[in-house]
Protein backbone atom coordinates (compact mmCIF):
# COMPACT_ATOMS: atom_id res chain seq x y z
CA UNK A 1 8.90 6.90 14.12
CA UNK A 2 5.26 6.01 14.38
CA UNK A 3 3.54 4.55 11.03
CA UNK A 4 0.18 4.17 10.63
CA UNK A 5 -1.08 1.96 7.37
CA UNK A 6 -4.40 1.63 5.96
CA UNK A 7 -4.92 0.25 2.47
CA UNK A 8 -8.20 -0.88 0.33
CA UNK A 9 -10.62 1.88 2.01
CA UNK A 10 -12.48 2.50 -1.33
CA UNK A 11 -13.54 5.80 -0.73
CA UNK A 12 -14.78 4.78 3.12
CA UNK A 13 -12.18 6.25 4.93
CA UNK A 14 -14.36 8.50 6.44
CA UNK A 15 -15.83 5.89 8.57
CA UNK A 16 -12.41 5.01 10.07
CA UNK A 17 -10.65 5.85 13.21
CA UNK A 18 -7.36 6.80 12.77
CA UNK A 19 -4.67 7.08 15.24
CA UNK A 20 -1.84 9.78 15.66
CA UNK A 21 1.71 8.84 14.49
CA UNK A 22 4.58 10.46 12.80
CA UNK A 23 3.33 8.78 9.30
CA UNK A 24 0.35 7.87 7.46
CA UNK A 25 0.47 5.34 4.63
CA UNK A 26 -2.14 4.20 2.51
CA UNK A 27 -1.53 1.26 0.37
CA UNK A 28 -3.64 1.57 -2.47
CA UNK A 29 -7.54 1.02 -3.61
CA UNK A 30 -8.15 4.78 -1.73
CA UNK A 31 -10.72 5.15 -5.03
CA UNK A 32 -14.44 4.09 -5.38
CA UNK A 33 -15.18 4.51 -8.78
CA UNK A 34 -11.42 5.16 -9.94
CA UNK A 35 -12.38 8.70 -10.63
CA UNK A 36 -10.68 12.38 -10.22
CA UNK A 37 -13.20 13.78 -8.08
CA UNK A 38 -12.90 10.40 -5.58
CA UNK A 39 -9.29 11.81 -5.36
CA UNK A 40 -10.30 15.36 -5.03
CA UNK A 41 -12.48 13.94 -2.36
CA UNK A 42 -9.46 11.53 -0.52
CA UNK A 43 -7.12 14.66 -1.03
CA UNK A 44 -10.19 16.96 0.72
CA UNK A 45 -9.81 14.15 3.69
CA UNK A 46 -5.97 14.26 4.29
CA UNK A 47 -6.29 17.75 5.27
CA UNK A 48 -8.11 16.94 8.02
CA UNK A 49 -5.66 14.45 9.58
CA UNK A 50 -2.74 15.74 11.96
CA UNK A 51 -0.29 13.56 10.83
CA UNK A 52 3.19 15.08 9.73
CA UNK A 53 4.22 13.15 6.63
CA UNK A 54 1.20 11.13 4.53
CA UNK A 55 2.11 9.04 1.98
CA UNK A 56 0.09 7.33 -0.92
CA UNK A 57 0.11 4.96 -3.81
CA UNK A 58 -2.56 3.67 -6.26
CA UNK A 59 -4.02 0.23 -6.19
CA UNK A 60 -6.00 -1.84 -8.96
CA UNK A 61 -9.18 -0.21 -8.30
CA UNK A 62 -7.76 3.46 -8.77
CA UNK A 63 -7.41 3.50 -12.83
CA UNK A 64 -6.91 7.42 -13.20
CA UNK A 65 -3.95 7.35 -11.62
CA UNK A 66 -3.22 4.68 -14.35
CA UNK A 67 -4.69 6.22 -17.08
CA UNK A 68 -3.49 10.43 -15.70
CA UNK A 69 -1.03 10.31 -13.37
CA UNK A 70 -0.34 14.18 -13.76
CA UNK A 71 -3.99 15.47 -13.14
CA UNK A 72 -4.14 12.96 -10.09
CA UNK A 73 -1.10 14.21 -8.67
CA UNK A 74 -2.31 17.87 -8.81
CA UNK A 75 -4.65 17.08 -7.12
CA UNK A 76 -2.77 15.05 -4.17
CA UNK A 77 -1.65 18.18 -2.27
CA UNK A 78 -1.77 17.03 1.17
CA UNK A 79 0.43 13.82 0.38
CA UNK A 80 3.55 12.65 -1.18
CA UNK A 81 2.18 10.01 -4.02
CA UNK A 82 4.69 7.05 -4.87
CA UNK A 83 4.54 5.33 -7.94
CA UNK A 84 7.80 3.84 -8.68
CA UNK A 85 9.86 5.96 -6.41
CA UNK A 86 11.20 6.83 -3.02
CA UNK A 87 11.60 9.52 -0.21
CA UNK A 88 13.54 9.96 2.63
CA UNK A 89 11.46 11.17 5.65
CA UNK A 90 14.17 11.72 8.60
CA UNK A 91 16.52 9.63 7.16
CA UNK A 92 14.30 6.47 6.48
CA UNK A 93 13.80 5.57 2.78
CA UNK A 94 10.18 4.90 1.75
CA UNK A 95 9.49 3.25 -1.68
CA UNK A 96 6.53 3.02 -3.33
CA UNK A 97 4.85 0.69 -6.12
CA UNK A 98 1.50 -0.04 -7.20
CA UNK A 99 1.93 -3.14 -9.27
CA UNK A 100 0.31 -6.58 -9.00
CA UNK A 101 0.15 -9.61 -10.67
CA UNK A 102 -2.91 -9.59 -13.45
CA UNK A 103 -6.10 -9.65 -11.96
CA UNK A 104 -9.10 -9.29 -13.73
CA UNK A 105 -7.60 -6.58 -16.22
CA UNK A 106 -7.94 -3.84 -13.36
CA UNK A 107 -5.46 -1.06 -13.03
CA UNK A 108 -1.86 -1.57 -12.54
CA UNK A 109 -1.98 -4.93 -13.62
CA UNK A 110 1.32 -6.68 -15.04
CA UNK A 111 1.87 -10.38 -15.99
CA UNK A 112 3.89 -12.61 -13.54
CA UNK A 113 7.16 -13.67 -14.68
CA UNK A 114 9.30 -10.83 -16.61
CA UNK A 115 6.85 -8.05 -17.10
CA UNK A 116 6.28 -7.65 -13.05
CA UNK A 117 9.70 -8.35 -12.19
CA UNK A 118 11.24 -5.23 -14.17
CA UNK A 119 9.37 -2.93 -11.83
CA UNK A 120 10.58 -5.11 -8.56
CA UNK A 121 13.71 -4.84 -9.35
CA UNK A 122 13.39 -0.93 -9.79
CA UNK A 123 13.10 -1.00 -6.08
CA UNK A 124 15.93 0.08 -4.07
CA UNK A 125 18.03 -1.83 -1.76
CA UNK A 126 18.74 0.40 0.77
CA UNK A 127 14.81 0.75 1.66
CA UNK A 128 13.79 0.66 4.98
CA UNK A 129 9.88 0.81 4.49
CA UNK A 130 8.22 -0.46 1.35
CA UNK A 131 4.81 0.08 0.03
CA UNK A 132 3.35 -2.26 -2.40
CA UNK A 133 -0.50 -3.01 -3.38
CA UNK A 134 -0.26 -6.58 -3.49
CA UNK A 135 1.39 -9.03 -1.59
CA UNK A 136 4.35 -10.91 -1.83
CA UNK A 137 3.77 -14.57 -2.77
CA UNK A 138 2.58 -16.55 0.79
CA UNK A 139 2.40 -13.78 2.89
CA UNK A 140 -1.05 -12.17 3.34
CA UNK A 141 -2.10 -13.59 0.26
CA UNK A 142 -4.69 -16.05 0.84
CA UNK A 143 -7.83 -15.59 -0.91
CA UNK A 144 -11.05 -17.51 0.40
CA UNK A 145 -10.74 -19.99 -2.32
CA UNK A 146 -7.62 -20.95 -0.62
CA UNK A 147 -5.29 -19.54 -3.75
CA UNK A 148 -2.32 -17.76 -2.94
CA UNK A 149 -2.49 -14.65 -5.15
CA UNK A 150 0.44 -12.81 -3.71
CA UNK A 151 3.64 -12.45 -6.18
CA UNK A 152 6.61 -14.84 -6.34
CA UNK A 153 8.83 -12.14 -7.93
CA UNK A 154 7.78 -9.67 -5.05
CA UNK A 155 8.87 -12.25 -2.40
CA UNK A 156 12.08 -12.67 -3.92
CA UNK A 157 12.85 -9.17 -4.27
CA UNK A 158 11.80 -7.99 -0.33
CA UNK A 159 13.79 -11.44 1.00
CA UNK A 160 16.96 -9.98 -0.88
CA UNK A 161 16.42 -6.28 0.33
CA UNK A 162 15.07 -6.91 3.95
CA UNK A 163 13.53 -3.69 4.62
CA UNK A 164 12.48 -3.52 7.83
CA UNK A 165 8.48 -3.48 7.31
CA UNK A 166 6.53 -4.10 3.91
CA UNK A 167 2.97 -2.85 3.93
CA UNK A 168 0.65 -4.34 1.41
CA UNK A 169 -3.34 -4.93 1.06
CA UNK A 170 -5.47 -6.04 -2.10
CA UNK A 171 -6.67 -9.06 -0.68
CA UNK A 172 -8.88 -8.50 2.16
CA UNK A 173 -9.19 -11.53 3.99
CA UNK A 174 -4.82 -11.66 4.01
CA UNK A 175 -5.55 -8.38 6.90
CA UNK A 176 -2.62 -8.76 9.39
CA UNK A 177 0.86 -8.87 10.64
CA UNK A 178 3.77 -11.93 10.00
CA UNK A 179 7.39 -11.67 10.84
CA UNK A 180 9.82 -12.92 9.19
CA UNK A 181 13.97 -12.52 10.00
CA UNK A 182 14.31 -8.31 10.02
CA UNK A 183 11.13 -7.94 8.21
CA UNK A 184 7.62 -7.04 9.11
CA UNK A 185 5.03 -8.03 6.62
CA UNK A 186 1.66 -5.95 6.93
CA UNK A 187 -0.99 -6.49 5.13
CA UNK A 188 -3.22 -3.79 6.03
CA UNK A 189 -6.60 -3.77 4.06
CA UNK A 190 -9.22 -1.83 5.75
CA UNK A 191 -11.93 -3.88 4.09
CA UNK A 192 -12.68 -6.89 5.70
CA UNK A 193 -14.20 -10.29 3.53
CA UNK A 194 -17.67 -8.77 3.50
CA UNK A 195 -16.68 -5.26 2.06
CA UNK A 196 -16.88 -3.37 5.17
CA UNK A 197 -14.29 -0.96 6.49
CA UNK A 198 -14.00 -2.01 9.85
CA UNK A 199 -10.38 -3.49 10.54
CA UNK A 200 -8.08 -1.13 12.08
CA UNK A 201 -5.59 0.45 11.00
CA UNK A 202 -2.03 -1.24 11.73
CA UNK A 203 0.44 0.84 13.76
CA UNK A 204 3.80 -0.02 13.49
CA UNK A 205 7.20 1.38 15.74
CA UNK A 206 10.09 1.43 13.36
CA UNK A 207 11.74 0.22 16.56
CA UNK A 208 9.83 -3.18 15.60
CA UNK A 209 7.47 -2.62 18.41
CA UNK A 210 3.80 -3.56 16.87
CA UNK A 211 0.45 -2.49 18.09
């Protein structure tokens, strides 16, 4: 199974190439503005893709999935959209969360400690491919003032579970692959540092052969 991952296009995926696989995944931040008709727009875009299975969550910039969930669903009809939940796409387990630890009071925003840890541990442990907005703590986390804004809670949680690849974004300049044991860590923004969408998307064989 081919995956491709994008994440943090802010309503400039047009401008990016995408490749063919077996399943798209964007990672959150696919919003401008935040706004239904950016998601009518995004939706409007999916159909033009050939890729079997898409698959979708909300990041801190996309507050009407935050704030209407239901009307932003409706209008997600060329994708499966994740928000706490999984699905089983021949027989691998995707799971899907849009949490991160507070930034700035943006959307999806939860404190560290507790609060954010409730919704980790929601996650199950049988998953093969997560999806999360922000990083786990240390791994494609570092900002350019050298902080490490990733989760601690997060980290804990995918170190336990060890699904096979966890594909993140939010912080731009983290763009890129680690290993670590059995699991792939991807942080996939499509922004770079100076708010252009020019990385590529990541491509990742489930048989743990990366491209």
């Amino acid at each position: 199974m081919k995956l491709i991952a994008i994440a943090d296009t802010h309503g400039f995926h047009r401008s990016l190439e995408i490749p063919e696989g077996d399943v798209l995944i964007h990672a959150g931040d696919l919003t401008r503005h935040g706004t239904l008709d950016d998601v009518k727009e995004f939706n409007d875009f999916l159909s033009t893709l050939p890729h079997p299975h898409k698959i979708v969550i909300a990041g801190n910039h996309d507050f009407c999935f935050e704030k209407d969930q239901k009307a932003c669903e409706e209008l997600l009809t060329n994708c499966i959209y994740l928000q706490d939940l999984d699905v089983i796409i021949d027989g691998v387990k995707f799971y899907g969360s849009p949490w991160q630890p507070w930034f700035y009071d943006w959307a999806f925003n939860l404190q560290r400690g507790p609060e954010i840890r409730a919704k980790w541990e929601l996650i199950p442990e049988d998953t093969d491919v997560l999806i999360t907005h922000g990083p786990p703590y240390g791994i494609g986390d570092l900002t350019f003032q050298k902080d490490h804004a990733g989760c601690e809670d997060l980290l804990e949680i995918v170190m336990r579970i060890k699904p096979k690849v966890h594909i993140f974004g939010h912080i731009h300049e983290g763009y890129g692959i680690t290993t670590h044991e059995i699991t792939t860590f991807i942080n996939a923004s499509s922004y770079n540092h100076n708010s252009q969408t020019i990385n590529k998307p990541m491509v990742y064989e489930l048989e743990n052969q990366i491209q």
